[in-house]
Protein backbone atom coordinates (compact mmCIF):
# COMPACT_ATOMS: atom_id res chain seq x y z
CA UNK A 1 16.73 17.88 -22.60
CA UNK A 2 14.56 15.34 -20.62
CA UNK A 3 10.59 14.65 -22.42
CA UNK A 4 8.13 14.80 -19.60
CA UNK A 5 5.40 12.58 -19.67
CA UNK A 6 3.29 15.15 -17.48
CA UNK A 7 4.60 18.34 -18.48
CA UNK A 8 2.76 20.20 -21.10
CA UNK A 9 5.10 22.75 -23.45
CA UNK A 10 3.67 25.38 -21.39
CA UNK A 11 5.57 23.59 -18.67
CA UNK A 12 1.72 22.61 -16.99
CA UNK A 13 1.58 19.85 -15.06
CA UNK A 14 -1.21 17.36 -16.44
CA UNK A 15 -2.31 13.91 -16.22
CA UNK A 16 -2.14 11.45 -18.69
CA UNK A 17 -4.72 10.54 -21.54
CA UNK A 18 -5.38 7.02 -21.40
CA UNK A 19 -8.62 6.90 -23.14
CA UNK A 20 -7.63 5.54 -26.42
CA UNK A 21 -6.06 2.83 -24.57
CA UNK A 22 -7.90 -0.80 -24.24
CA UNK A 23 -9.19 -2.34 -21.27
CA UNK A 24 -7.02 -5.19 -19.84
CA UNK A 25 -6.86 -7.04 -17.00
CA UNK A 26 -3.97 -6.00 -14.70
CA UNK A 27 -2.76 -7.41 -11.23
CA UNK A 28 0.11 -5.65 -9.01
CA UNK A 29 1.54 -6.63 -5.58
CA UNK A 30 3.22 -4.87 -3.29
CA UNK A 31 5.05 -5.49 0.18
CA UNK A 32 6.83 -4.31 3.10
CA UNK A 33 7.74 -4.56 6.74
CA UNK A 34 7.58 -2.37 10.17
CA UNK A 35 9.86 -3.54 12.96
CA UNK A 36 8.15 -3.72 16.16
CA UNK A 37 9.90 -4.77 19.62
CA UNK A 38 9.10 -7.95 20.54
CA UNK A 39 6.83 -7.51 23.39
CA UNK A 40 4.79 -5.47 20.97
CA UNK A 41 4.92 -8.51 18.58
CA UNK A 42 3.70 -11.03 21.00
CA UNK A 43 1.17 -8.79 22.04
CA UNK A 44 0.01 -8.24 18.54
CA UNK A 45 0.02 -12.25 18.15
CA UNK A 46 -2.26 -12.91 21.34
CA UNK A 47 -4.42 -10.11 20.63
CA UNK A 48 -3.74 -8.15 23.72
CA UNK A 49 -3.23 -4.90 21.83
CA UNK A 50 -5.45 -2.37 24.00
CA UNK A 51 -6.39 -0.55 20.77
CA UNK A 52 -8.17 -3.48 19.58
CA UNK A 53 -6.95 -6.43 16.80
CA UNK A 54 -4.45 -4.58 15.21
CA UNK A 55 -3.56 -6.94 12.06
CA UNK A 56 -7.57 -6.68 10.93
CA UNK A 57 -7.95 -3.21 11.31
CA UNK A 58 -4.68 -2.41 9.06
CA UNK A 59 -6.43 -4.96 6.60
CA UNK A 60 -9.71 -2.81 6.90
CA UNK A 61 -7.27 0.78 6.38
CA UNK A 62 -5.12 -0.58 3.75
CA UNK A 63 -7.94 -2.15 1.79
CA UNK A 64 -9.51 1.94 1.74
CA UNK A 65 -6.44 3.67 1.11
CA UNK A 66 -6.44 1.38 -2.39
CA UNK A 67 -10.05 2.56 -3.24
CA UNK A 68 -8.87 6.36 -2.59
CA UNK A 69 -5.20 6.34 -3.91
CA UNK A 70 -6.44 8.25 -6.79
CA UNK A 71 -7.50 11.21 -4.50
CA UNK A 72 -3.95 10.82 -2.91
CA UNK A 73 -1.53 10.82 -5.68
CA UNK A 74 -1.80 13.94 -7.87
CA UNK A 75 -1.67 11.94 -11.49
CA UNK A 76 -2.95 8.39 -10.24
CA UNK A 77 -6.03 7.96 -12.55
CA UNK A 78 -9.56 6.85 -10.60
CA UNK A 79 -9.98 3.17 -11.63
CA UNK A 80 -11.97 0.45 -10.97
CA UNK A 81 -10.25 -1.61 -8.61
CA UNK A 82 -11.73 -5.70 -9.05
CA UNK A 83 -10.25 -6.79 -5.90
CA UNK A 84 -7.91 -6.51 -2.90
CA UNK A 85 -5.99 -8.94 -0.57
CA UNK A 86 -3.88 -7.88 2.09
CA UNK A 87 -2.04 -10.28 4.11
CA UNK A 88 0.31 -10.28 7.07
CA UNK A 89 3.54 -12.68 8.34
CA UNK A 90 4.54 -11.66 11.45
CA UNK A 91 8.73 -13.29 12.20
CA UNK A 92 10.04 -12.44 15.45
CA UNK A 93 11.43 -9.41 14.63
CA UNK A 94 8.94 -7.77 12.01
CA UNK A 95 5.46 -8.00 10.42
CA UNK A 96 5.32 -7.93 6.67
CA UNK A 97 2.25 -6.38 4.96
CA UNK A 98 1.56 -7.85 1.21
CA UNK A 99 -1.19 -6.12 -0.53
CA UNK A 100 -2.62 -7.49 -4.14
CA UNK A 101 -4.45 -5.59 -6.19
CA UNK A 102 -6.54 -6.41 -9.42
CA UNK A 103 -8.23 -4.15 -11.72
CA UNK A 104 -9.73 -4.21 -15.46
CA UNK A 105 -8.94 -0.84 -17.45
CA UNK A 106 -6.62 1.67 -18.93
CA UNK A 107 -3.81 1.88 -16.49
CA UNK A 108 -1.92 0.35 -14.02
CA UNK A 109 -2.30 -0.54 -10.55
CA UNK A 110 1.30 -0.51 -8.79
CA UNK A 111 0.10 2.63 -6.88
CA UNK A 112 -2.60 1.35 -5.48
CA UNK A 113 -0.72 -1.36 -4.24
CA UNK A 114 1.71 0.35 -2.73
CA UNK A 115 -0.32 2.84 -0.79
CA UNK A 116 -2.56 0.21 0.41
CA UNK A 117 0.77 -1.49 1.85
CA UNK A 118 1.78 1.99 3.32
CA UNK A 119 -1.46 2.57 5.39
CA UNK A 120 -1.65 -0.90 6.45
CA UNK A 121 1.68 -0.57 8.06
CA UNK A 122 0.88 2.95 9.05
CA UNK A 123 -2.12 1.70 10.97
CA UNK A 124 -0.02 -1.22 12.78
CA UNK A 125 2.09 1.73 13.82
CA UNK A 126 -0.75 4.00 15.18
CA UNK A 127 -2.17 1.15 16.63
CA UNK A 128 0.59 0.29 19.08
CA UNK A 129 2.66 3.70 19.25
CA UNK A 130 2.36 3.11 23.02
CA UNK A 131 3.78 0.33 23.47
CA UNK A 132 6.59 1.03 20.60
CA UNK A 133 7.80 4.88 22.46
CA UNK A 134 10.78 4.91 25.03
CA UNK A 135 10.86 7.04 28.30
CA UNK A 136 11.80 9.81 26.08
CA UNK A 137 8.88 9.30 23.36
CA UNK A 138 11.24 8.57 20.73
CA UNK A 139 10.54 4.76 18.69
CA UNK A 140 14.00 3.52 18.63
CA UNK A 141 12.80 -0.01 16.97
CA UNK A 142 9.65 1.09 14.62
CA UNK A 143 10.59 1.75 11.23
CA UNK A 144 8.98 0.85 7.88
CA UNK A 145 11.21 -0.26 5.88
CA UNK A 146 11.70 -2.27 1.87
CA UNK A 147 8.18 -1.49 0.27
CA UNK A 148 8.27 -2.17 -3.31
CA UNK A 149 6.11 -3.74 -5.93
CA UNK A 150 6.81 -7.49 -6.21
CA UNK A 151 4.70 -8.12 -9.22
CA UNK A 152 3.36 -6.28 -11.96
CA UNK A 153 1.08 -8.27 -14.50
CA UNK A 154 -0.82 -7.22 -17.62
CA UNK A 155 -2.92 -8.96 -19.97
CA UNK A 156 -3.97 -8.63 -23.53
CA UNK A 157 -6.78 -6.52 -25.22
CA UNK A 158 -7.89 -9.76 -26.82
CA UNK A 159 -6.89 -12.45 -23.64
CA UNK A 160 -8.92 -9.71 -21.39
């Protein structure tokens, strides 16, 4: 039989007591890519977007969606998040989202990361679902695709 780590005896769902556990500093990135067409692209690189500039606004949304992840994620713990970066390299084919994350607490900060690399691609999406739908309304190109965390770093109670 399986231990949970958030499953009581009782079998009740609860989150995790971190309190005894020191403060360190700890540092996660995360990436991943939506596939646009490449008129979409272009447009995106020239800022001709009708929605606006499409690559600071997904900045702006991913950088919130890190400050609220706890809110989103049923056993994320609130923490203090120390700083975000999110940055964008846009190929010919894709744009790739990296989002790096730094805190100073309890518990990690992979999730974070990762969610604010969902919603920035998420916004890119909304952004230019106009120009990404076919005659039928379908988006035979757009598709997020190979988030993951990249880096995970942790530092001492003492080196802190």
């Amino acid at each position: 039989m399986p231990v949970f780590t958030h499953i009581n005896d009782k079998n009740e769902v609860y989150m995790v007591d971190v309190t005894e556990k020191p403060d360190v500093s700890r540092e996660a990135a995360a990436s991943g890519k939506i596939y646009l067409r490449p008129s979409t692209l272009k447009a995106i690189a020239e800022g001709t977007v009708v929605k606006g500039n499409v690559l600071a606004t997904a900045q702006v949304a991913g950088t919130m969606a890190v400050k609220q992840t706890w809110a989103l994620v049923p056993m994320c713990h609130p923490i203090p998040v120390g700083g975000v970066n999110i940055s964008f390299t846009q190929t010919d084919s894709y744009i790739e989202a990296v989002c790096r994350v730094k805190t100073y607490g309890k518990t990690g900060i992979e999730m974070e990361a990762i969610t604010g690399v969902l919603i920035a691609l998420d916004t890119i999406w909304d952004m230019v679902k106009s120009a990404e739908k076919d005659e039928h309304g379908q988006y035979p190109v757009t598709r997020i695709e190979d988030v993951h965390v990249i880096e995970k770093l942790k530092g001492t109670a003492d080196s802190a």
